[in-house]
C-alpha atoms as a PDB file:
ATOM      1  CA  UNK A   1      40.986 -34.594 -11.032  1.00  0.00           C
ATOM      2  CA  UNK A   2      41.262 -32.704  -7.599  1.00  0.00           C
ATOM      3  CA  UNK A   3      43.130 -29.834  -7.756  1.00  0.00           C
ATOM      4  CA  UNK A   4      45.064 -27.832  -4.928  1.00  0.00           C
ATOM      5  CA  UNK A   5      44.376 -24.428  -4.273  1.00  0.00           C
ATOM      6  CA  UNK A   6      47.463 -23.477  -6.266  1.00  0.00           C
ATOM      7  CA  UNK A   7      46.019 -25.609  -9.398  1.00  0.00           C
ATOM      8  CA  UNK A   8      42.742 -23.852  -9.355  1.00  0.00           C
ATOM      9  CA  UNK A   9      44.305 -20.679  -9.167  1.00  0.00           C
ATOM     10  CA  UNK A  10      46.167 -21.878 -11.981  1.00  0.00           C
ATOM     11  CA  UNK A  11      43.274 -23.004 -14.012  1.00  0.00           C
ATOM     12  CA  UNK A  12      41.073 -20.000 -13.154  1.00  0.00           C
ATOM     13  CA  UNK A  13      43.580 -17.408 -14.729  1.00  0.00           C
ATOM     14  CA  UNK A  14      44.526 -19.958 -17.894  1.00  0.00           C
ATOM     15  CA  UNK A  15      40.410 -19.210 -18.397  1.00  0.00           C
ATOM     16  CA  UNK A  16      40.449 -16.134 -17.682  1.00  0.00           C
ATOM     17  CA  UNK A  17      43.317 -15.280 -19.557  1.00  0.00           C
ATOM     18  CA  UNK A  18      42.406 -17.436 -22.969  1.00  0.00           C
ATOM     19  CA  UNK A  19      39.003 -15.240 -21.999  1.00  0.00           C
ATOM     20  CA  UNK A  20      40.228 -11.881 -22.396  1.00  0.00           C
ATOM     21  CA  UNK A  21      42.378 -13.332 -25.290  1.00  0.00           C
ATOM     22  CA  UNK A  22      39.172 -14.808 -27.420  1.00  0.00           C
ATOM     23  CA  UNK A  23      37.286 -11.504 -26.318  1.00  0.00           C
ATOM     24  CA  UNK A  24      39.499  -9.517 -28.442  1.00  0.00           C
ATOM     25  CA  UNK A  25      39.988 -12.388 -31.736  1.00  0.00           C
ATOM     26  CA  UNK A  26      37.699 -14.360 -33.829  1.00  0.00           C
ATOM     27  CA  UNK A  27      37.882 -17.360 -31.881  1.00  0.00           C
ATOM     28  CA  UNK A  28      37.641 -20.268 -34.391  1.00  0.00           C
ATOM     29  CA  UNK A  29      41.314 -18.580 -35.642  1.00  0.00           C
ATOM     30  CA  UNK A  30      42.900 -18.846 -31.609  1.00  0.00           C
ATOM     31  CA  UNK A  31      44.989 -21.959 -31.071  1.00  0.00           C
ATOM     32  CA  UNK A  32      46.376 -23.132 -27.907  1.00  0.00           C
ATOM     33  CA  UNK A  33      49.513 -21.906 -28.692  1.00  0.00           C
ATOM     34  CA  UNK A  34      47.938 -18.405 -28.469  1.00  0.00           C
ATOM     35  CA  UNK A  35      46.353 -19.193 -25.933  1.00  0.00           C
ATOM     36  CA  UNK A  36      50.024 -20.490 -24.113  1.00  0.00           C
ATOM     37  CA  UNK A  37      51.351 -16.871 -25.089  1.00  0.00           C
ATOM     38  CA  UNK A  38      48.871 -15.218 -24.196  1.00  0.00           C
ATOM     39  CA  UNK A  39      48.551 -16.885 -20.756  1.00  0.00           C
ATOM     40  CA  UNK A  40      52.206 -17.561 -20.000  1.00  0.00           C
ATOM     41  CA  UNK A  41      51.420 -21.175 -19.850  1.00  0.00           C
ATOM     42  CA  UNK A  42      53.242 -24.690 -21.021  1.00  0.00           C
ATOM     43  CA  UNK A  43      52.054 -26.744 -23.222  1.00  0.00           C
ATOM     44  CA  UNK A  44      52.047 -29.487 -20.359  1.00  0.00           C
ATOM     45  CA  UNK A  45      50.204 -26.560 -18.098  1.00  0.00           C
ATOM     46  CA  UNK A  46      47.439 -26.629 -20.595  1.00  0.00           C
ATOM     47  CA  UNK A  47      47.299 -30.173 -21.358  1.00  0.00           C
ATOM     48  CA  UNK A  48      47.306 -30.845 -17.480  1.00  0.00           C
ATOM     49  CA  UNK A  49      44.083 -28.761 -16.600  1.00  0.00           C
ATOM     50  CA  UNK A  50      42.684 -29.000 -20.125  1.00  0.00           C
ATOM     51  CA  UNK A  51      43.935 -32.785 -21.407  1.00  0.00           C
ATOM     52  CA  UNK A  52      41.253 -32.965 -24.047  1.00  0.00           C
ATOM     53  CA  UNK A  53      42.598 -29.616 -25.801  1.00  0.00           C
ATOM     54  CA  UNK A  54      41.108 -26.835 -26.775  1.00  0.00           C
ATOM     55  CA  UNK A  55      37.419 -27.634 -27.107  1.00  0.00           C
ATOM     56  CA  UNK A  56      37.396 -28.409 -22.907  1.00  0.00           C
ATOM     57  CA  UNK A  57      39.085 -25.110 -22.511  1.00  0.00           C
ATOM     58  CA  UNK A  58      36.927 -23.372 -24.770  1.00  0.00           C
ATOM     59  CA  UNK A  59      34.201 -24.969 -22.733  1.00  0.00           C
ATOM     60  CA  UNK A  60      35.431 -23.716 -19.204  1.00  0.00           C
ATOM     61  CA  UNK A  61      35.656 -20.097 -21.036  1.00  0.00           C
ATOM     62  CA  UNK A  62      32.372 -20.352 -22.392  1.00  0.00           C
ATOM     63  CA  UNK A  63      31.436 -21.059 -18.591  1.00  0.00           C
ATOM     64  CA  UNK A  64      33.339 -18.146 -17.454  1.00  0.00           C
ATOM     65  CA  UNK A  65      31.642 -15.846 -19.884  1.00  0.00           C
ATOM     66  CA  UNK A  66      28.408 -17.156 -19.656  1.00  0.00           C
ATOM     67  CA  UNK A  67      28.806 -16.244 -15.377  1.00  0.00           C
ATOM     68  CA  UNK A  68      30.018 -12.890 -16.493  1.00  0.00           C
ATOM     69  CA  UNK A  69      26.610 -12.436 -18.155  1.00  0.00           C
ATOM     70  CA  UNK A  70      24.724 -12.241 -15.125  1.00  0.00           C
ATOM     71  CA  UNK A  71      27.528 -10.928 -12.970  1.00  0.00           C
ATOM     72  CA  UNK A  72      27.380  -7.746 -14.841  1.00  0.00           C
ATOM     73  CA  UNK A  73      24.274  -7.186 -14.430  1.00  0.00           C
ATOM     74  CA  UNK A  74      24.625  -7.194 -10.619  1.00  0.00           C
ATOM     75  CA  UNK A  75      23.740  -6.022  -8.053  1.00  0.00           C
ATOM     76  CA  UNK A  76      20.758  -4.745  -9.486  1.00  0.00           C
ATOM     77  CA  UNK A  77      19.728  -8.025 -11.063  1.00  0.00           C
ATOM     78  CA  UNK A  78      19.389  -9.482  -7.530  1.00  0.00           C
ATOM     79  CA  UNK A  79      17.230  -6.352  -6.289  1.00  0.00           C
ATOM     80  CA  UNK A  80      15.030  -5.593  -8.669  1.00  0.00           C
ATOM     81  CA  UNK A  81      12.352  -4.410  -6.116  1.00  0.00           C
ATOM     82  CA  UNK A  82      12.195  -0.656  -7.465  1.00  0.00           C
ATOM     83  CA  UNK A  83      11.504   1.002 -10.836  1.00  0.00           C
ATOM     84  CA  UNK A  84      15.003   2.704 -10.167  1.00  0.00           C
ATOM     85  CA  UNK A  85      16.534  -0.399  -9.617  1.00  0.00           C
ATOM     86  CA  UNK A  86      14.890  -1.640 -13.075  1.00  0.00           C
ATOM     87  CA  UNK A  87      15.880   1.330 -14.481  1.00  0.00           C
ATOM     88  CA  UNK A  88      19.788   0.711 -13.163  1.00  0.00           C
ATOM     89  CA  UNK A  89      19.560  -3.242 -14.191  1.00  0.00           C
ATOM     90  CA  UNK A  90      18.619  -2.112 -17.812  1.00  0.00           C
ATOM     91  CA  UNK A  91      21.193   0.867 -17.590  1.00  0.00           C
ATOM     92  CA  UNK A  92      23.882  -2.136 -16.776  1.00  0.00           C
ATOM     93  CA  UNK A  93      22.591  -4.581 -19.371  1.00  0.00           C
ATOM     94  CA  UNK A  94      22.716  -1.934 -22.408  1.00  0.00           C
ATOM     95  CA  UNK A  95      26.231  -0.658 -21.076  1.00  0.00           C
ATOM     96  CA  UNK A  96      27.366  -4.121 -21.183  1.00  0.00           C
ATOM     97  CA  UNK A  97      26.529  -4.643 -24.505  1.00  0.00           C
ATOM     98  CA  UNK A  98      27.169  -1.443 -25.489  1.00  0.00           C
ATOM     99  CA  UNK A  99      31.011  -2.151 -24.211  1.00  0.00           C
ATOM    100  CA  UNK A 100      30.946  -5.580 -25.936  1.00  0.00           C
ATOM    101  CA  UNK A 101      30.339  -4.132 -29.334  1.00  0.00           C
ATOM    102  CA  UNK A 102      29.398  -6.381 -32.740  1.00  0.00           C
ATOM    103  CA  UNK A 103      31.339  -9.332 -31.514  1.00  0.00           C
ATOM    104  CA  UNK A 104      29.608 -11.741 -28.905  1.00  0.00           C
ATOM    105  CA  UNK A 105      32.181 -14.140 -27.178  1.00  0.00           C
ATOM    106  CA  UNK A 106      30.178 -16.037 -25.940  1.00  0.00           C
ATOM    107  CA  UNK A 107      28.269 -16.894 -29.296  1.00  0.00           C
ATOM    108  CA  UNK A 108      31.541 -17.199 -30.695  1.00  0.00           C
ATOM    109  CA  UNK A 109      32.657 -19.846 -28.261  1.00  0.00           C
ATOM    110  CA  UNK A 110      29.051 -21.797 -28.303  1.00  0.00           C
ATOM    111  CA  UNK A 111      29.974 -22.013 -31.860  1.00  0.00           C
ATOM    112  CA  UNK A 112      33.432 -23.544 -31.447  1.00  0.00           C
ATOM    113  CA  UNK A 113      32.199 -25.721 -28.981  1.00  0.00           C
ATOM    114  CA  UNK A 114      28.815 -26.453 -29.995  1.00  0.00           C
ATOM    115  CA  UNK A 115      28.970 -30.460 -30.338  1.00  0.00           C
ATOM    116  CA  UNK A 116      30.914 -30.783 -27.094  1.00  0.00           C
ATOM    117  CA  UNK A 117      28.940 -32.751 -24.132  1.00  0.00           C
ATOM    118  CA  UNK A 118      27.978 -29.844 -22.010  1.00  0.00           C
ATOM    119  CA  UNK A 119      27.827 -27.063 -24.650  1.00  0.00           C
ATOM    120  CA  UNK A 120      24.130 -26.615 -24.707  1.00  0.00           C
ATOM    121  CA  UNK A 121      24.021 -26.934 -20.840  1.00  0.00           C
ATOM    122  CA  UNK A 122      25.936 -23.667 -20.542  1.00  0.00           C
ATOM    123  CA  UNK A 123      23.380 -21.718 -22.517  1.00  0.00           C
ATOM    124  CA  UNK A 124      20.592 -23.625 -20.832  1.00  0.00           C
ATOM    125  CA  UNK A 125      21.770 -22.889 -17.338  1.00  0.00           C
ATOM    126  CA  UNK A 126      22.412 -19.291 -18.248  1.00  0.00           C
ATOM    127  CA  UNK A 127      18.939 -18.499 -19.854  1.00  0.00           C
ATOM    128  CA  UNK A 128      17.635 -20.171 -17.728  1.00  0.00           C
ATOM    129  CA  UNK A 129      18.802 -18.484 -14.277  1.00  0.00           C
ATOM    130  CA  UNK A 130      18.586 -15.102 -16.043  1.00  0.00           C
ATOM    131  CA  UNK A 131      14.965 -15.888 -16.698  1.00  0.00           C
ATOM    132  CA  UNK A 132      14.458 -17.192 -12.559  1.00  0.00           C
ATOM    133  CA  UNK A 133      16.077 -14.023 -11.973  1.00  0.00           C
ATOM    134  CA  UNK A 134      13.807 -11.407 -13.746  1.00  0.00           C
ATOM    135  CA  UNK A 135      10.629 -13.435 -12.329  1.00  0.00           C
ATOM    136  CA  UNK A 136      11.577 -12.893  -8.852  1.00  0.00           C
ATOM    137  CA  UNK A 137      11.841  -9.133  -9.652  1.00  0.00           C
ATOM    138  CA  UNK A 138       8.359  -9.166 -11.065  1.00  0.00           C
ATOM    139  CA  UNK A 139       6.872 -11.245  -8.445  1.00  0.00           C
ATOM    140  CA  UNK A 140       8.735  -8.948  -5.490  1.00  0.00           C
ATOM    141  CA  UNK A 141       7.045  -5.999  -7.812  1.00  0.00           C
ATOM    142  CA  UNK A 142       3.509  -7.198  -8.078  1.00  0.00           C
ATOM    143  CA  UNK A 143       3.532  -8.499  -4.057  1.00  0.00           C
ATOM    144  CA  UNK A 144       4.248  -4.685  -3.497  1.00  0.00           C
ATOM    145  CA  UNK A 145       1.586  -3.643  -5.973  1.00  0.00           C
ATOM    146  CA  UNK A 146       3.820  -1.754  -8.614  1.00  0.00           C
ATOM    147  CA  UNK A 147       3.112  -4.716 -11.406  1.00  0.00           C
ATOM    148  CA  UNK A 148      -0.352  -6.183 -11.824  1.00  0.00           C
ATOM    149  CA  UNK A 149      -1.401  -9.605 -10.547  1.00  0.00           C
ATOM    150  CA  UNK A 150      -2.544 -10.533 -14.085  1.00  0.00           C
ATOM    151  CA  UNK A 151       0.479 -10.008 -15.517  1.00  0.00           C
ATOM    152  CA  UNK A 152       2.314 -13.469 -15.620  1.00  0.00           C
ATOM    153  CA  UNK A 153       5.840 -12.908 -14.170  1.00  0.00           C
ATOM    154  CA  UNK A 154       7.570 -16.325 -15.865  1.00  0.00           C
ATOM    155  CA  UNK A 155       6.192 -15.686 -19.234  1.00  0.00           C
ATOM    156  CA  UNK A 156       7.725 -12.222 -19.124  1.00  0.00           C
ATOM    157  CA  UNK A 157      10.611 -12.848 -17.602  1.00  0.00           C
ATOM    158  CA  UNK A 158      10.389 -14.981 -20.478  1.00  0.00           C
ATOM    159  CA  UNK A 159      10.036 -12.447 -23.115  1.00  0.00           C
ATOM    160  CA  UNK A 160      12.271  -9.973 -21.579  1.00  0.00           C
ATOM    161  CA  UNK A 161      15.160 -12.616 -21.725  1.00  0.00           C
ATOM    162  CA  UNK A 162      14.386 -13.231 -25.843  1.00  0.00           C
ATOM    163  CA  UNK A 163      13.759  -9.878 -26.461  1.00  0.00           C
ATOM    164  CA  UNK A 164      17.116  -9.008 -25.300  1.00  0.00           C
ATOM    165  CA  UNK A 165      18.500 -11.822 -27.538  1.00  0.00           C
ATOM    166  CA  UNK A 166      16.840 -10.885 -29.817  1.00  0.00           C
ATOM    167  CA  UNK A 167      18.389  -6.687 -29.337  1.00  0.00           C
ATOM    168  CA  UNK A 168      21.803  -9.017 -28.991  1.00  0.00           C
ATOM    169  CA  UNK A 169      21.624 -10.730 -32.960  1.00  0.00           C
ATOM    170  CA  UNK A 170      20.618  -6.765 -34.047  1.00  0.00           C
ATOM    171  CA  UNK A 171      23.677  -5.628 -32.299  1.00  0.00           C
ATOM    172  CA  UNK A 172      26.355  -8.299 -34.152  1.00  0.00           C
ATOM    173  CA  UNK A 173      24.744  -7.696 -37.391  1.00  0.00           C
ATOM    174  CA  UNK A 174      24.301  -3.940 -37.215  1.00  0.00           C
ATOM    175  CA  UNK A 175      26.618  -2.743 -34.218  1.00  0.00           C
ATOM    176  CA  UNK A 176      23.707  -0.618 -32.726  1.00  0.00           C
ATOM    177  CA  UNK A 177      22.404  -0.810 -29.525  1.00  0.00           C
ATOM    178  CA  UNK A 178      19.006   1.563 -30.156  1.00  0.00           C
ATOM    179  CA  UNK A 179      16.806  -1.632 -31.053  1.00  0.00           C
ATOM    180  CA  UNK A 180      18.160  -3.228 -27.213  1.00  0.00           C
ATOM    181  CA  UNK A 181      17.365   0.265 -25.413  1.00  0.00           C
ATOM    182  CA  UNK A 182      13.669   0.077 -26.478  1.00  0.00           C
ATOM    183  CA  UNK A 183      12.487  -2.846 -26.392  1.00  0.00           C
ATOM    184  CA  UNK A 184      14.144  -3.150 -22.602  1.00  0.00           C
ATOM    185  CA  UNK A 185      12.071   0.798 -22.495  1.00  0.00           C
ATOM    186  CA  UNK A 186       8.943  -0.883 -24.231  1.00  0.00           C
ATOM    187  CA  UNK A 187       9.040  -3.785 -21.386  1.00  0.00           C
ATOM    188  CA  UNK A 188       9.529  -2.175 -18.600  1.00  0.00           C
ATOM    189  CA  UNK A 189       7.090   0.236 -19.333  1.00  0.00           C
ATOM    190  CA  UNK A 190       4.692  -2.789 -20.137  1.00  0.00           C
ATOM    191  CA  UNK A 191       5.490  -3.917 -16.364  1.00  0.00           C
ATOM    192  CA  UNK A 192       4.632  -0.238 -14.712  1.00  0.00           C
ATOM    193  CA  UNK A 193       1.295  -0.511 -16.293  1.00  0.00           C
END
Protein backbone atom coordinates (compact mmCIF):
# COMPACT_ATOMS: atom_id res chain seq x y z
CA UNK A 1 0.00 0.00 0.00
CA UNK A 2 1.49 3.55 -0.78
CA UNK A 3 0.69 5.92 1.57
CA UNK A 4 0.55 9.88 1.32
CA UNK A 5 2.46 11.94 3.46
CA UNK A 6 -0.64 12.52 5.57
CA UNK A 7 -1.07 8.51 5.94
CA UNK A 8 2.41 8.03 7.14
CA UNK A 9 2.10 10.66 9.49
CA UNK A 10 -0.87 8.91 10.45
CA UNK A 11 0.67 5.55 10.82
CA UNK A 12 3.86 6.83 12.48
CA UNK A 13 1.94 8.37 15.56
CA UNK A 14 -0.76 5.19 15.69
CA UNK A 15 2.97 3.38 16.46
CA UNK A 16 4.15 5.63 18.34
CA UNK A 17 1.25 6.14 20.30
CA UNK A 18 0.24 2.16 20.84
CA UNK A 19 4.29 2.51 21.77
CA UNK A 20 4.13 4.69 24.63
CA UNK A 21 0.80 2.87 25.46
CA UNK A 22 2.48 -0.89 25.62
CA UNK A 23 5.57 0.87 27.36
CA UNK A 24 3.53 1.55 30.32
CA UNK A 25 1.09 -2.11 30.28
CA UNK A 26 1.80 -5.71 30.07
CA UNK A 27 1.33 -5.98 26.53
CA UNK A 28 -0.21 -9.46 25.93
CA UNK A 29 -3.35 -7.68 28.14
CA UNK A 30 -3.51 -4.34 25.38
CA UNK A 31 -6.18 -4.77 22.72
CA UNK A 32 -6.73 -2.63 19.82
CA UNK A 33 -9.39 -1.04 21.36
CA UNK A 34 -6.80 0.37 23.83
CA UNK A 35 -4.80 0.94 21.54
CA UNK A 36 -7.87 3.14 19.49
CA UNK A 37 -8.23 5.12 22.92
CA UNK A 38 -5.20 5.53 23.52
CA UNK A 39 -4.31 6.81 20.01
CA UNK A 40 -7.52 8.62 19.12
CA UNK A 41 -7.92 6.32 16.25
CA UNK A 42 -11.04 4.36 14.39
CA UNK A 43 -11.37 1.15 14.21
CA UNK A 44 -11.29 1.56 10.27
CA UNK A 45 -7.97 3.92 10.98
CA UNK A 46 -6.37 0.90 12.46
CA UNK A 47 -7.62 -1.69 10.25
CA UNK A 48 -6.56 0.59 7.23
CA UNK A 49 -2.74 0.90 8.14
CA UNK A 50 -2.74 -2.30 10.20
CA UNK A 51 -5.48 -4.74 8.19
CA UNK A 52 -4.03 -7.89 9.68
CA UNK A 53 -4.74 -6.58 13.41
CA UNK A 54 -2.86 -6.36 16.11
CA UNK A 55 0.06 -8.73 15.60
CA UNK A 56 1.22 -6.30 12.29
CA UNK A 57 0.90 -3.38 14.60
CA UNK A 58 2.62 -4.94 17.32
CA UNK A 59 5.21 -5.70 14.70
CA UNK A 60 5.69 -2.00 13.40
CA UNK A 61 6.03 -1.11 17.35
CA UNK A 62 8.42 -3.69 17.93
CA UNK A 63 10.28 -1.91 14.90
CA UNK A 64 9.90 1.39 16.44
CA UNK A 65 11.33 0.24 19.71
CA UNK A 66 13.86 -1.82 18.47
CA UNK A 67 15.22 1.81 16.40
CA UNK A 68 14.84 3.49 19.72
CA UNK A 69 17.46 1.05 21.03
CA UNK A 70 20.20 2.37 19.16
CA UNK A 71 18.84 5.88 18.85
CA UNK A 72 19.36 6.33 22.48
CA UNK A 73 22.44 5.50 22.54
CA UNK A 74 23.39 8.27 20.08
CA UNK A 75 25.40 10.29 19.28
CA UNK A 76 27.98 8.66 21.09
CA UNK A 77 27.32 5.25 19.58
CA UNK A 78 28.33 6.70 16.18
CA UNK A 79 31.66 8.33 17.69
CA UNK A 80 33.06 6.12 19.74
CA UNK A 81 36.67 7.31 18.90
CA UNK A 82 37.55 8.44 22.63
CA UNK A 83 37.58 6.74 26.05
CA UNK A 84 35.23 9.77 27.02
CA UNK A 85 33.07 9.09 24.35
CA UNK A 86 32.99 5.27 25.60
CA UNK A 87 32.59 6.43 28.80
CA UNK A 88 29.35 8.78 27.60
CA UNK A 89 27.96 5.73 25.25
CA UNK A 90 27.96 3.46 28.42
CA UNK A 91 26.69 6.47 30.63
CA UNK A 92 23.62 6.57 27.90
CA UNK A 93 23.13 2.81 27.68
CA UNK A 94 22.85 2.28 31.66
CA UNK A 95 20.58 5.53 31.88
CA UNK A 96 18.43 4.02 29.35
CA UNK A 97 17.91 1.06 31.08
CA UNK A 98 18.03 2.49 34.17
CA UNK A 99 14.82 4.72 32.92
CA UNK A 100 13.21 1.57 31.43
CA UNK A 101 13.08 -0.22 34.71
CA UNK A 102 12.08 -4.26 35.18
CA UNK A 103 9.82 -4.19 32.20
CA UNK A 104 11.46 -4.56 28.62
CA UNK A 105 8.98 -3.55 25.76
CA UNK A 106 10.56 -4.69 23.45
CA UNK A 107 10.88 -8.35 24.91
CA UNK A 108 7.41 -7.98 25.69
CA UNK A 109 6.38 -7.30 22.13
CA UNK A 110 8.95 -10.08 20.56
CA UNK A 111 6.88 -12.22 22.73
CA UNK A 112 3.46 -11.22 21.40
CA UNK A 113 4.68 -11.32 18.11
CA UNK A 114 7.12 -13.98 18.10
CA UNK A 115 5.59 -16.41 15.28
CA UNK A 116 4.84 -13.48 12.99
CA UNK A 117 6.95 -13.46 9.52
CA UNK A 118 9.43 -10.81 10.32
CA UNK A 119 9.57 -11.11 14.15
CA UNK A 120 12.98 -12.60 14.41
CA UNK A 121 14.26 -10.17 11.66
CA UNK A 122 13.69 -7.24 14.01
CA UNK A 123 15.93 -8.67 16.69
CA UNK A 124 18.36 -9.87 14.07
CA UNK A 125 18.70 -6.52 12.40
CA UNK A 126 18.98 -4.81 15.75
CA UNK A 127 21.78 -7.06 17.28
CA UNK A 128 23.11 -7.14 14.59
CA UNK A 129 23.76 -3.29 13.68
CA UNK A 130 24.44 -2.69 17.39
CA UNK A 131 27.19 -5.24 17.10
CA UNK A 132 28.59 -3.37 13.41
CA UNK A 133 28.36 -0.43 15.50
CA UNK A 134 30.62 -1.21 18.56
CA UNK A 135 33.27 -2.84 16.00
CA UNK A 136 33.75 0.28 14.19
CA UNK A 137 34.45 1.98 17.58
CA UNK A 138 37.06 -0.60 18.37
CA UNK A 139 38.59 -0.66 15.04
CA UNK A 140 38.64 3.52 14.93
CA UNK A 141 40.31 2.82 18.63
CA UNK A 142 42.98 0.34 17.78
CA UNK A 143 43.88 2.37 14.18
CA UNK A 144 44.64 5.24 16.75
CA UNK A 145 46.52 2.91 19.06
CA UNK A 146 44.26 3.19 22.28
CA UNK A 147 43.02 -0.72 21.81
CA UNK A 148 45.50 -3.43 20.86
CA UNK A 149 45.76 -4.97 17.39
CA UNK A 150 45.31 -8.44 18.94
CA UNK A 151 42.32 -7.74 20.36
CA UNK A 152 39.55 -8.93 17.85
CA UNK A 153 37.08 -6.00 17.45
CA UNK A 154 33.89 -8.30 16.00
CA UNK A 155 34.20 -10.88 18.63
CA UNK A 156 33.98 -8.15 21.24
CA UNK A 157 31.72 -6.14 19.87
CA UNK A 158 30.29 -9.42 20.10
CA UNK A 159 30.54 -9.95 23.73
CA UNK A 160 29.85 -6.48 24.68
CA UNK A 161 26.39 -6.75 22.85
CA UNK A 162 25.52 -10.27 25.03
CA UNK A 163 26.94 -9.09 27.96
CA UNK A 164 24.62 -6.27 27.98
CA UNK A 165 21.75 -8.76 27.33
CA UNK A 166 22.77 -10.55 29.47
CA UNK A 167 22.89 -7.14 32.40
CA UNK A 168 19.23 -6.65 30.51
CA UNK A 169 17.53 -10.43 31.77
CA UNK A 170 19.32 -9.39 35.46
CA UNK A 171 17.54 -6.15 35.29
CA UNK A 172 13.70 -7.70 34.54
CA UNK A 173 14.25 -10.32 37.05
CA UNK A 174 15.90 -8.28 39.78
CA UNK A 175 15.21 -4.49 38.82
CA UNK A 176 18.97 -3.60 39.38
CA UNK A 177 21.13 -2.11 37.12
CA UNK A 178 24.69 -2.75 39.23
CA UNK A 179 25.33 -6.18 37.31
CA UNK A 180 24.89 -3.83 33.65
CA UNK A 181 27.31 -0.99 35.12
CA UNK A 182 30.18 -3.52 35.55
CA UNK A 183 30.33 -5.65 33.23
CA UNK A 184 30.01 -2.46 30.60
CA UNK A 185 33.15 -1.11 33.47
CA UNK A 186 34.81 -4.68 33.22
CA UNK A 187 34.75 -4.33 29.17
CA UNK A 188 35.75 -1.28 28.60
CA UNK A 189 38.44 -1.54 30.84
CA UNK A 190 39.34 -4.90 28.98
CA UNK A 191 39.52 -2.58 25.70
CA UNK A 192 42.00 0.23 27.41
CA UNK A 193 44.36 -2.53 28.12
Amino acid sequence: MTLTAKGLATKQRIIEGAAAHLRSEDPAGVTLDDIRDTTGTSKSQLFHYFPSGKEELFLEVARFEADRVLADQQPHLGSLDTWESWEAWRAAVVARYRAQGAQCPLAALMAQVGSVPGAAEVSTTLLRNWQTELERGIRTMQGQGDVRPGVDARRMAGAIVAGIQGGVAVLRTTGRTEPLESLLEVLIGYLRG
